[in-house]
Protein backbone atom coordinates (compact mmCIF):
# COMPACT_ATOMS: atom_id res chain seq x y z
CA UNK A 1 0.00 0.00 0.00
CA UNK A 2 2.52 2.93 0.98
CA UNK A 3 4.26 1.38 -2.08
CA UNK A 4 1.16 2.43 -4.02
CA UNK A 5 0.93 5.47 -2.73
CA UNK A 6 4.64 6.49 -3.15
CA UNK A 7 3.84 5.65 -6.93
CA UNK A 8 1.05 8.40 -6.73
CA UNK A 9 2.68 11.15 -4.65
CA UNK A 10 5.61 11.01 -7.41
CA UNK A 11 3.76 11.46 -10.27
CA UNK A 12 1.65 13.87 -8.89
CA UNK A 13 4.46 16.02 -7.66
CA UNK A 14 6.52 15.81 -11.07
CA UNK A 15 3.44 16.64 -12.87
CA UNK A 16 2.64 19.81 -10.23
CA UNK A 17 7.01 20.99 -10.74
CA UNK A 18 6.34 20.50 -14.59
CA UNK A 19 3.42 22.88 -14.81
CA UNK A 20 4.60 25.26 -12.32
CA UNK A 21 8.08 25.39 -13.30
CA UNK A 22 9.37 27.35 -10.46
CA UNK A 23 12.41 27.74 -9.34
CA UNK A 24 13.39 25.38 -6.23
CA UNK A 25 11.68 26.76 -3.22
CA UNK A 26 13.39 27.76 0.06
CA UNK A 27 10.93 25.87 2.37
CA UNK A 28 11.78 22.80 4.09
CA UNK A 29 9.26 20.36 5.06
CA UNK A 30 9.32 18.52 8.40
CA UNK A 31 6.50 15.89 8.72
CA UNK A 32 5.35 14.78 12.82
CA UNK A 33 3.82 11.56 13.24
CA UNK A 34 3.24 8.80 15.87
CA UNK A 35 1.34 6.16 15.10
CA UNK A 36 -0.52 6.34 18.60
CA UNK A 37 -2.38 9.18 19.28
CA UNK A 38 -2.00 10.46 22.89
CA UNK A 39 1.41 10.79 23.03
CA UNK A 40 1.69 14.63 22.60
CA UNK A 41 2.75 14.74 18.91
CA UNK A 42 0.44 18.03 18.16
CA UNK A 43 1.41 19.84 21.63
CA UNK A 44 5.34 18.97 20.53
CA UNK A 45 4.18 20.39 17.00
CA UNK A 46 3.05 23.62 18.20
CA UNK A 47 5.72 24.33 20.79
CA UNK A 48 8.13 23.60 18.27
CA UNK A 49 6.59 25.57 15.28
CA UNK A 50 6.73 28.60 18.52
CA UNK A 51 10.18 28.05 18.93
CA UNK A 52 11.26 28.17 15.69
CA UNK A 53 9.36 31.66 15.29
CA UNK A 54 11.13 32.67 17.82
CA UNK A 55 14.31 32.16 16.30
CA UNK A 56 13.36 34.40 13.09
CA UNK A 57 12.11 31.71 10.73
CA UNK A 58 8.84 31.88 9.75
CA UNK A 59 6.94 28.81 10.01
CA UNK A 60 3.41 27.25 8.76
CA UNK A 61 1.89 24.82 10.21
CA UNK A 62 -0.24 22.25 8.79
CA UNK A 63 -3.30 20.77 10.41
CA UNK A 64 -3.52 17.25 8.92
CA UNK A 65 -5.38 15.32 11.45
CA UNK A 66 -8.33 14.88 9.33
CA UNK A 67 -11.58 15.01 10.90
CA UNK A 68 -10.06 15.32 14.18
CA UNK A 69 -7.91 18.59 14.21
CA UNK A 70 -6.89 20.42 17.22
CA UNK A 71 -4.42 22.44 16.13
CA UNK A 72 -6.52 25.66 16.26
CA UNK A 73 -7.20 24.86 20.19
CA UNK A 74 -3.42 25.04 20.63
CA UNK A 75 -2.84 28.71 18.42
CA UNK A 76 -6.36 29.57 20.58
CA UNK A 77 -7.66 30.37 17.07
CA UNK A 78 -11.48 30.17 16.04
CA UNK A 79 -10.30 29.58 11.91
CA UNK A 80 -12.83 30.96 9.42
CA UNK A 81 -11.05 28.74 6.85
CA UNK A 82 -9.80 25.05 6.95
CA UNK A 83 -7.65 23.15 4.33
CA UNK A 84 -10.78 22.15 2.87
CA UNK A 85 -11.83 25.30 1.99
CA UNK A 86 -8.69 25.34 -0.28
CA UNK A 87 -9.01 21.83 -1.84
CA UNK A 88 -12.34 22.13 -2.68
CA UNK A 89 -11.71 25.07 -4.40
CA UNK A 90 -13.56 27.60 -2.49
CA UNK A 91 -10.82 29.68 -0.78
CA UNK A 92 -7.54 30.49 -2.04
CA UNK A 93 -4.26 28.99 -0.54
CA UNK A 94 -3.40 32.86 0.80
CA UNK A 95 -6.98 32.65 2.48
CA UNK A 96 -6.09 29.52 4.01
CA UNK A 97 -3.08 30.29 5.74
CA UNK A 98 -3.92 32.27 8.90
CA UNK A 99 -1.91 34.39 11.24
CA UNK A 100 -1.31 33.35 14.93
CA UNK A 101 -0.74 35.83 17.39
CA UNK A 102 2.89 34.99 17.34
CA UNK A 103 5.43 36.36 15.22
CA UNK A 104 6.40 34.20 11.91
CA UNK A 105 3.53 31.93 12.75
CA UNK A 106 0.89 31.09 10.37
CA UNK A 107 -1.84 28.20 10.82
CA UNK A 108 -3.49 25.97 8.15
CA UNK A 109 -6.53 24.27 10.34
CA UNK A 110 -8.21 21.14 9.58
CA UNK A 111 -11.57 20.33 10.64
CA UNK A 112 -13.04 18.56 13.32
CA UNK A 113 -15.39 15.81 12.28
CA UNK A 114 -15.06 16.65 8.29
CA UNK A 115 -16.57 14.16 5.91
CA UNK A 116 -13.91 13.42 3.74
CA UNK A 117 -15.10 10.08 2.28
CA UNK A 118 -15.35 11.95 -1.41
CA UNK A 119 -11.68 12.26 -1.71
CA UNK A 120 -10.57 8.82 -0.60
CA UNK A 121 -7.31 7.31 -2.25
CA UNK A 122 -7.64 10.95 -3.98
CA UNK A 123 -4.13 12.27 -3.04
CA UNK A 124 -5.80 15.58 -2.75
CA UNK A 125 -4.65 16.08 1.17
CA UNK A 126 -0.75 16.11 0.21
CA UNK A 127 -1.42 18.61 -2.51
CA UNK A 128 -1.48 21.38 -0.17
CA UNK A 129 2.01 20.99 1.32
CA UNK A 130 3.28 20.79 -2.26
CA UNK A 131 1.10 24.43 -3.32
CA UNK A 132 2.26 26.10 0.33
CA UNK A 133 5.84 24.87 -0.36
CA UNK A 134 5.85 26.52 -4.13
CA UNK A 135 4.32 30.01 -2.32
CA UNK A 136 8.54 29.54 -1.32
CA UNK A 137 7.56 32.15 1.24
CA UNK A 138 8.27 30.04 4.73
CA UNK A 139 10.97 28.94 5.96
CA UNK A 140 9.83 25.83 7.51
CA UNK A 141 6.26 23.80 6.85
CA UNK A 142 5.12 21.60 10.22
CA UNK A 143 2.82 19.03 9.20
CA UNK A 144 1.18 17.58 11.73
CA UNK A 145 -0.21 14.25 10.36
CA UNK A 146 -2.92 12.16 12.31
CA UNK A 147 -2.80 9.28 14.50
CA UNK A 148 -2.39 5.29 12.96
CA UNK A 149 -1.22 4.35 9.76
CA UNK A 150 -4.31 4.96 7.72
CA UNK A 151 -4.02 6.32 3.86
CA UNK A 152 -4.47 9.91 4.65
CA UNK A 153 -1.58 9.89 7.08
CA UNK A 154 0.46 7.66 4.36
CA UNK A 155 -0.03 10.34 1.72
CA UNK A 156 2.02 12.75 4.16
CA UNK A 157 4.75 10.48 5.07
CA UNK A 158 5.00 10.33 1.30
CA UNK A 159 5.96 13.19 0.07
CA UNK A 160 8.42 14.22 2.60
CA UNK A 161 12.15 13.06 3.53
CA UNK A 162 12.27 14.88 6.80
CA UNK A 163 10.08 12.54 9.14
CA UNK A 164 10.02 12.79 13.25
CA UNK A 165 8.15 9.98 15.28
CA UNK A 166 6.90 11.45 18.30
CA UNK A 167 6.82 8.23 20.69
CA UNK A 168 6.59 7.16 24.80
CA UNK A 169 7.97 4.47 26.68
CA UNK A 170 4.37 2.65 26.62
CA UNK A 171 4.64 -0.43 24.83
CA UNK A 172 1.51 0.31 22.70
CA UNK A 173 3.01 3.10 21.30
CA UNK A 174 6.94 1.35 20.99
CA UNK A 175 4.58 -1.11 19.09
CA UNK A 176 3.28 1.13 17.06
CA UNK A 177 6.78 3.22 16.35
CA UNK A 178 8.09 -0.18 15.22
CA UNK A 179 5.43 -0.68 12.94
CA UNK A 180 6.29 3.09 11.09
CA UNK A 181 9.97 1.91 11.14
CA UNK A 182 8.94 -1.05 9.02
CA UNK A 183 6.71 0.66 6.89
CA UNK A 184 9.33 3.62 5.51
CA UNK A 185 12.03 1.36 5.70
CA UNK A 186 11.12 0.76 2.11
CA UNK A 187 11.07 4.13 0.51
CA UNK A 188 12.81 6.39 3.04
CA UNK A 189 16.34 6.57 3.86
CA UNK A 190 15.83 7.63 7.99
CA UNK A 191 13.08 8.29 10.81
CA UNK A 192 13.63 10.70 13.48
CA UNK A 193 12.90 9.50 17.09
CA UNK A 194 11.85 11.84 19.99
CA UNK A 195 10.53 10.53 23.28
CA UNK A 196 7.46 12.42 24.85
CA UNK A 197 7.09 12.41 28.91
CA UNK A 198 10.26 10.84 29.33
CA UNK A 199 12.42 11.45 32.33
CA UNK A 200 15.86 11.53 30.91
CA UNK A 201 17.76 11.34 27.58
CA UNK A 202 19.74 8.30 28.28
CA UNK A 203 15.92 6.17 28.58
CA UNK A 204 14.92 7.26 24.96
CA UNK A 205 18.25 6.68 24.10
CA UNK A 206 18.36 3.05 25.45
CA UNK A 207 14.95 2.44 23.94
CA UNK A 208 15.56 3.67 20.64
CA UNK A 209 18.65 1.78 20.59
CA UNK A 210 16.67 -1.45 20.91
CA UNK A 211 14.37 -0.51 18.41
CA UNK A 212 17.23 -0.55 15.95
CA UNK A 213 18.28 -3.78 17.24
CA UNK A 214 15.38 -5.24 16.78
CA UNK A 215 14.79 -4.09 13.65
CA UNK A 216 18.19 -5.64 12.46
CA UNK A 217 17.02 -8.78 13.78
CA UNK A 218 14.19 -8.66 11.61
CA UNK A 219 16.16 -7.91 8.36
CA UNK A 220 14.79 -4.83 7.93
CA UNK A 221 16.65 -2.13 4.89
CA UNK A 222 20.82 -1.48 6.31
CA UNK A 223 20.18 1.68 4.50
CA UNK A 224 17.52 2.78 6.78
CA UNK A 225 18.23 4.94 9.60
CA UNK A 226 16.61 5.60 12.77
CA UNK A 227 18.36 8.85 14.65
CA UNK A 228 17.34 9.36 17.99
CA UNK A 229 17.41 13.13 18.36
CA UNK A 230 16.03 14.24 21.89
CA UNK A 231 13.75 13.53 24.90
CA UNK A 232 11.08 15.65 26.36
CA UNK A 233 10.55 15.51 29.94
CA UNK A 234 7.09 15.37 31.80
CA UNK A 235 5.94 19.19 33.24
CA UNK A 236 2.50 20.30 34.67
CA UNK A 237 3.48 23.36 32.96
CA UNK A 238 2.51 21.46 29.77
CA UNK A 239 -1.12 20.38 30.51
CA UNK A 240 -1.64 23.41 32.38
CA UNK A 241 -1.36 25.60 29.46
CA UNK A 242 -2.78 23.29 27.50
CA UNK A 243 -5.91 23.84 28.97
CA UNK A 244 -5.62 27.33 29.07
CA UNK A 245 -4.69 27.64 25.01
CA UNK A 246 -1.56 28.74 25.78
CA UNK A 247 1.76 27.46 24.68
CA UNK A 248 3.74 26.19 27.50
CA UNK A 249 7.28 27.49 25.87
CA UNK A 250 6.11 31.04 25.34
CA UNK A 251 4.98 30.83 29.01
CA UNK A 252 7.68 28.96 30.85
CA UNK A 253 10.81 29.89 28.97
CA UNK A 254 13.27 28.34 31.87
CA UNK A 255 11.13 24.82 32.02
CA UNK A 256 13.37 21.87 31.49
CA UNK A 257 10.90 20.65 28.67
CA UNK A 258 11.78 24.22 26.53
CA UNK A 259 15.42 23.36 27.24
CA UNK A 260 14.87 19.93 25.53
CA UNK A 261 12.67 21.32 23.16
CA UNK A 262 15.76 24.13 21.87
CA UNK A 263 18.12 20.89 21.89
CA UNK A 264 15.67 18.86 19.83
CA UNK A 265 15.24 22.33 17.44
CA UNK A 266 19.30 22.41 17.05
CA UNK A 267 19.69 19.04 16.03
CA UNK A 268 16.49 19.51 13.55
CA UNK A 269 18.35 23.39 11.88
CA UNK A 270 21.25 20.92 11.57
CA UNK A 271 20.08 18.21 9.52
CA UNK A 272 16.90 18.57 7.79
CA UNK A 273 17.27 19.09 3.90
């Protein structure tokens, strides 16, 4: 299947550079995933996306939970327009991409509880990142995909070489990790690995290390590369502003989970292409 899709996501992106032939665009793409949902991934999203802001590059972020989007909760933002506005063809991609009340921050919402059954196995979803990517006016595009393995969050994975798993120590969700390891071994050359609500770096590290041991166990691609690029501690700073729709590193600069957070951002400026 992700084979399948692959096949689609390259000829639709050849196709899209042929007509638009544009010159190559500044904007690098990071995609956030998990496979298990509860683990943090959009909260680590949005903190990150603020961070980066903060250090003069201006970022979008992409809403691509479909049907269950939250991002908007995070930026406190009550979006007149969604992603779907845009690939239906009733907004333009300008429309689309809204302001936060931070600095070099700009929002693409999804939708909560949108019926997307008339695009299935479409490959409309991915098209967005591609059009926002051509604009070649951000820096850096977040997308934050939704929970599973399902088509819609396959599409994403497709089309981009920069990928970070956003994983715990809870064995449903190593299970789950393991399973997106096998999956892009295939088509993708690495996986970045950050642990959520861990205590230290040395656990993730330990962890991830086994994960790579396993995986060589089980024969999967030498080429492929899992780098394990940071650990983010557990806070009551972060539900706490959470609930509040606040971001907990604009509000608690000197929290051990910013720290980790910069470290994680260092390693990202560093190496994504």
């Amino acid at each position: 299947m992700f084979d399948t899709i692959s096949s689609q996501a390259s000829k639709l992106i050849n196709l899209t550079n042929r007509v638009r032939n544009s010159k190559p665009s500044k904007t690098k793409l990071i995609t956030v995933t998990s496979g298990k949902g509860g683990v943090g991934k959009s909260t680590f999203t949005a903190n990150i996306a603020f961070l980066l802001s903060q250090r003069g590059y201006k970022v979008a972020v992409i809403d691509a939970d479909i049907g269950l989007a939250n991002m908007q909760v995070l930026f406190n933002m009550k979006p007149k327009y969604t992603l779907f506005d845009y690939i239906d063809g009733m907004k333009t991609l300008e429309e689309v991409t809204l302001k936060t009340s931070y600095d070099n921050l700009y929002l693409v919402a999804g939708k909560s509880g949108y019926q997307y059954s008339n695009h299935s196995n479409s490959f409309v979803f991915s098209r967005i990142v591609q059009d926002l990517i051509s604009l070649n006016k951000f820096d850096i595009i977040l997308v934050d995909t939704g929970a599973g393995l399902n088509d819609y969050v396959k599409e994403f994975l497709t089309i981009s070489d920069n990928i970070l798993a956003i994983t715990t120590t809870d064995p449903s969700a190593l299970t789950d990790v393991y399973s997106l390891m096998k999956m892009l071994s295939f088509d993708k050359n690495k996986l970045m690995l950050c642990f959520n609500h861990t205590k230290n770096y040395k656990i993730g590290l330990t962890i991830a290390n086994s994960l790579v041991n396993l995986a060589k166990k089980n024969r999967l691609n030498n080429d492929f590369m899992v780098e394990y690029i940071g650990n983010v501690s557990t806070s009551a700073n972060i539900s706490t502003t959470g609930r509040l729709r606040k971001l907990f590193t604009n509000e608690f600069i000197q929290d051990d989970s910013t720290k980790q957070l910069q470290v994680i951002i260092d390693y990202l400026l560093k190496n994504i292409h």
